[in-house]
N, C-alpha and C. Protein backbone atom coordinates (compact mmCIF):
# COMPACT_ATOMS: atom_id res chain seq x y z
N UNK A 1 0.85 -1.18 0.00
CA UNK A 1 0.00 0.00 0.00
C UNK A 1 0.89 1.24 0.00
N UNK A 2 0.26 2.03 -1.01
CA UNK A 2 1.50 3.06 -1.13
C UNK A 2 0.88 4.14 0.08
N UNK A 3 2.11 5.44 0.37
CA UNK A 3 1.83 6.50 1.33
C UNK A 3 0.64 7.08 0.86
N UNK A 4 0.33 7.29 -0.47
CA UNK A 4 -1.23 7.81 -1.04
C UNK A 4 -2.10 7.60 -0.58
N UNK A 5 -1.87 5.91 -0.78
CA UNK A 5 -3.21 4.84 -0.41
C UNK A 5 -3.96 4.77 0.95
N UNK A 6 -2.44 4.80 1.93
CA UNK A 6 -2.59 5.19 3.29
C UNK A 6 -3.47 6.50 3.77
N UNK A 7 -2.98 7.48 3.38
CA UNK A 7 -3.10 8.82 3.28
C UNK A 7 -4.81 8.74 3.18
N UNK A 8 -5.09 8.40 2.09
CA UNK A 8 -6.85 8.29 1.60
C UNK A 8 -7.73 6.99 2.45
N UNK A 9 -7.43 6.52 2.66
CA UNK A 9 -8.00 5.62 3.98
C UNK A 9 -7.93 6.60 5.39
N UNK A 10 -6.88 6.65 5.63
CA UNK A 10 -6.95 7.44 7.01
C UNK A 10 -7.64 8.87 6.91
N UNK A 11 -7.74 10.00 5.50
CA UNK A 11 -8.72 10.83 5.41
C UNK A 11 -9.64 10.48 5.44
N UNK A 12 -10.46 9.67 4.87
CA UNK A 12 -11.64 9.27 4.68
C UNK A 12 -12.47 8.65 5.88
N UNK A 13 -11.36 7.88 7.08
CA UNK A 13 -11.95 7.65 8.00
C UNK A 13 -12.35 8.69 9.43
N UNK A 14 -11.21 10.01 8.80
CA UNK A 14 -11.40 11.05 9.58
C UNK A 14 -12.69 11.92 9.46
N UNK A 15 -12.88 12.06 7.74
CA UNK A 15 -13.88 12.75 7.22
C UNK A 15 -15.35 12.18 8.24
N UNK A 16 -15.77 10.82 7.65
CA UNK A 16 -16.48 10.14 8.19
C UNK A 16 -17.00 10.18 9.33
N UNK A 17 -16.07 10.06 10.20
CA UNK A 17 -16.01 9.93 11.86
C UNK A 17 -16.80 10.90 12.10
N UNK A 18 -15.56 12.10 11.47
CA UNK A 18 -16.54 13.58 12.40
C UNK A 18 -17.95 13.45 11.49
N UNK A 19 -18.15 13.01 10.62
CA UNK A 19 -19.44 13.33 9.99
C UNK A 19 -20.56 12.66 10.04
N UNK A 20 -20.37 11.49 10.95
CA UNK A 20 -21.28 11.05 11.80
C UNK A 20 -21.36 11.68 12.90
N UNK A 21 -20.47 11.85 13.88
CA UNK A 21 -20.62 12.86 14.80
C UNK A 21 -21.18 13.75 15.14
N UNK A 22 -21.43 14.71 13.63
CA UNK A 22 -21.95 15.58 13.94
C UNK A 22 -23.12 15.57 13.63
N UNK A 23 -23.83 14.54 12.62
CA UNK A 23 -25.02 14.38 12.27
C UNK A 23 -25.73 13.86 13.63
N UNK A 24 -25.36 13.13 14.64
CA UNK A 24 -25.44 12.67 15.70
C UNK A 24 -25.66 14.23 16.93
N UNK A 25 -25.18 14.71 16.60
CA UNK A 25 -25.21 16.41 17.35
C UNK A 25 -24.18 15.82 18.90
N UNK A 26 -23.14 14.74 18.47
CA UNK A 26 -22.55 14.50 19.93
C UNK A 26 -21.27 15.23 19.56
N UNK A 27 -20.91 15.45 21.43
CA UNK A 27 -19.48 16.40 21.28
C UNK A 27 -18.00 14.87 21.32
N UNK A 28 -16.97 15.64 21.05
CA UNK A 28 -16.12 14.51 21.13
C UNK A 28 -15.66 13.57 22.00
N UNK A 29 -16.20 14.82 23.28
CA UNK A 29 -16.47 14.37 25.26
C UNK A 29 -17.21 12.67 24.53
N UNK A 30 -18.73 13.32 24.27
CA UNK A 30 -19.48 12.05 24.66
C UNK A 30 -19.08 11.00 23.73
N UNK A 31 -18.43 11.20 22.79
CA UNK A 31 -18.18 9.82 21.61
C UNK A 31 -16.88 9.09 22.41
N UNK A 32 -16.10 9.84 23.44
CA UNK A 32 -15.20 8.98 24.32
C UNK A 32 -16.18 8.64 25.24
N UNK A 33 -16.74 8.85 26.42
CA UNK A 33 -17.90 8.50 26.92
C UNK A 33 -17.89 7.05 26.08
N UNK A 34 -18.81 7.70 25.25
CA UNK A 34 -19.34 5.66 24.33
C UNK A 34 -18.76 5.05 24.01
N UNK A 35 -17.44 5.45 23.67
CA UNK A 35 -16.34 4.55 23.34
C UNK A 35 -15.28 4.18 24.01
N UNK A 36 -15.60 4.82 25.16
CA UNK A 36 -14.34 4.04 25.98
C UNK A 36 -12.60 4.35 25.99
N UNK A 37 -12.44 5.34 24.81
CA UNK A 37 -11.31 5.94 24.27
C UNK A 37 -11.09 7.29 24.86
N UNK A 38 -10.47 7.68 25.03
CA UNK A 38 -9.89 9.10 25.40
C UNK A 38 -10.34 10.19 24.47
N UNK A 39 -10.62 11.67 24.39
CA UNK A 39 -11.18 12.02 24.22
C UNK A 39 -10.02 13.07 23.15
N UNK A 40 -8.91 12.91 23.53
CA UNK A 40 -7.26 13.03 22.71
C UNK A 40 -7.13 12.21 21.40
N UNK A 41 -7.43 10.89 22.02
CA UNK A 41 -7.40 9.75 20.81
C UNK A 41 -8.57 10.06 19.74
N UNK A 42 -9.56 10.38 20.47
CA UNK A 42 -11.27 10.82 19.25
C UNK A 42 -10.86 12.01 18.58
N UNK A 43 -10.19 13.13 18.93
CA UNK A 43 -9.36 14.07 18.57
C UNK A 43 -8.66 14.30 17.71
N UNK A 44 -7.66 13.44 17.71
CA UNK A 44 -6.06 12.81 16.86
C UNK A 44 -6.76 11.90 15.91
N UNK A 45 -7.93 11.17 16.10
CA UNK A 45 -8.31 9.78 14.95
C UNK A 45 -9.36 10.98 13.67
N UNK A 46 -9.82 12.13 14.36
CA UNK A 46 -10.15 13.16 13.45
C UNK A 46 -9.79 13.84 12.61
N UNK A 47 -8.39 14.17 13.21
CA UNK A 47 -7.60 15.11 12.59
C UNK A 47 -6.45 14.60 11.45
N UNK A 48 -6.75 12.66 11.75
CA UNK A 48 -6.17 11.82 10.63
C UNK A 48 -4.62 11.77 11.53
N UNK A 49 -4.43 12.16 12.66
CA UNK A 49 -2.69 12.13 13.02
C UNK A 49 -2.42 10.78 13.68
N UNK A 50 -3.54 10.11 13.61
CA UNK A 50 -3.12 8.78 14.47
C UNK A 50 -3.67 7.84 13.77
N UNK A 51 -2.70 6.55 13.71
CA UNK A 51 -2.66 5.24 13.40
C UNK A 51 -3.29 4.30 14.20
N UNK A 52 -4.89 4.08 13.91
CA UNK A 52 -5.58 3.68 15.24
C UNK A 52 -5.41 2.34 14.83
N UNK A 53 -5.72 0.89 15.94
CA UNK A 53 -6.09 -0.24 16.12
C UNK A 53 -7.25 -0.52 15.61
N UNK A 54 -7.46 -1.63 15.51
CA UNK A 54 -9.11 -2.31 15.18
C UNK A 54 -9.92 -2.46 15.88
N UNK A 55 -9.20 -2.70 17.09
CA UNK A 55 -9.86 -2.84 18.47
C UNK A 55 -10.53 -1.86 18.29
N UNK A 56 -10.07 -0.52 18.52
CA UNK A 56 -10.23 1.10 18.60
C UNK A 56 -11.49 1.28 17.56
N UNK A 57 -11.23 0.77 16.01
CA UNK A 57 -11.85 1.44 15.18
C UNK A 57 -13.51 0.36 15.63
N UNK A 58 -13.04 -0.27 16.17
CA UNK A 58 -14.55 -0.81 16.87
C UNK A 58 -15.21 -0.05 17.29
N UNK A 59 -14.39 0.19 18.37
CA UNK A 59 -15.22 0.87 19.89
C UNK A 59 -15.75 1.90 19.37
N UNK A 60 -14.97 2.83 18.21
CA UNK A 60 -15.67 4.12 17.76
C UNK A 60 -16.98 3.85 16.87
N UNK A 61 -17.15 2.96 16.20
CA UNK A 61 -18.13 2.46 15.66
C UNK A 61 -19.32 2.20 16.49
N UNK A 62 -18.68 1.24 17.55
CA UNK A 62 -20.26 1.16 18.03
C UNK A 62 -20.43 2.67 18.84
N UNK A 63 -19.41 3.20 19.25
CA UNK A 63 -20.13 4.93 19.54
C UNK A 63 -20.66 5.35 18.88
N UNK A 64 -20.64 5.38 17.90
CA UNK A 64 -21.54 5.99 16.81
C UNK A 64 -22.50 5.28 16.28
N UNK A 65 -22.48 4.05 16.73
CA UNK A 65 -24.20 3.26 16.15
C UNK A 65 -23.60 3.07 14.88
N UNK A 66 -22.69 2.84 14.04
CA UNK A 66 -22.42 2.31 12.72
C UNK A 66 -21.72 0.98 12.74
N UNK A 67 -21.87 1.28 11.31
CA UNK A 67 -20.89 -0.24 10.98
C UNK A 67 -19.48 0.19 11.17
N UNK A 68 -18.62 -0.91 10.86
CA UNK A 68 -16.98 -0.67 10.60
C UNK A 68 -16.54 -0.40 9.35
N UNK A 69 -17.44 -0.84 8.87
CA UNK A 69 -17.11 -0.44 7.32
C UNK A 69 -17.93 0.94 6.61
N UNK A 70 -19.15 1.61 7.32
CA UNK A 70 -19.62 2.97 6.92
C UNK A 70 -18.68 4.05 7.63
N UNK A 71 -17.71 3.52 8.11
CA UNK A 71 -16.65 4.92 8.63
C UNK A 71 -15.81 4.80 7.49
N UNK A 72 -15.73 3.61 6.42
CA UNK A 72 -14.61 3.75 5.31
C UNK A 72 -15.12 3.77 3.68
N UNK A 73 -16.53 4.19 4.01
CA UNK A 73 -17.58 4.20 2.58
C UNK A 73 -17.20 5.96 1.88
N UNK A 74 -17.40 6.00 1.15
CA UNK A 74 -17.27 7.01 0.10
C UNK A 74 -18.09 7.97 0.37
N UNK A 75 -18.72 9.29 0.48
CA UNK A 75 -19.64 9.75 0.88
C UNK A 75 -20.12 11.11 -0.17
């Protein structure tokens, strides 16, 4: 996987994230709240600067009531 490829996965899961989020009207407080993650890490997994786990990209999922795979859909 090239640095591109990387690059556009990890935007896209940033895009996403917050854009459930906000359709949701929750702050980044409560999506750690539901997820169990730090509220730094919900932060950093937004802003695309962090290389999250699966574990992780779980927990944020079910915070948000989605799938694992509608945080990496096209929109």
């Amino acid at each position: 996987m090239s640095m591109q490829e990387k690059s556009e996965i990890i935007s896209r899961l940033s895009k996403n994230m917050k854009e459930y989020r906000s359709k949701q009207k929750i702050t980044q407080e409560e999506l750690s709240f539901r997820s169990g993650l730090h509220r730094n890490y919900i932060s950093d997994t937004e802003r695309g600067t962090r290389n999250i786990s699966l574990e992780a990209l779980e927990k944020i999922a079910k915070g948000l009531e989605v799938e694992v795979e509608d945080l990496f859909k096209r929109q």
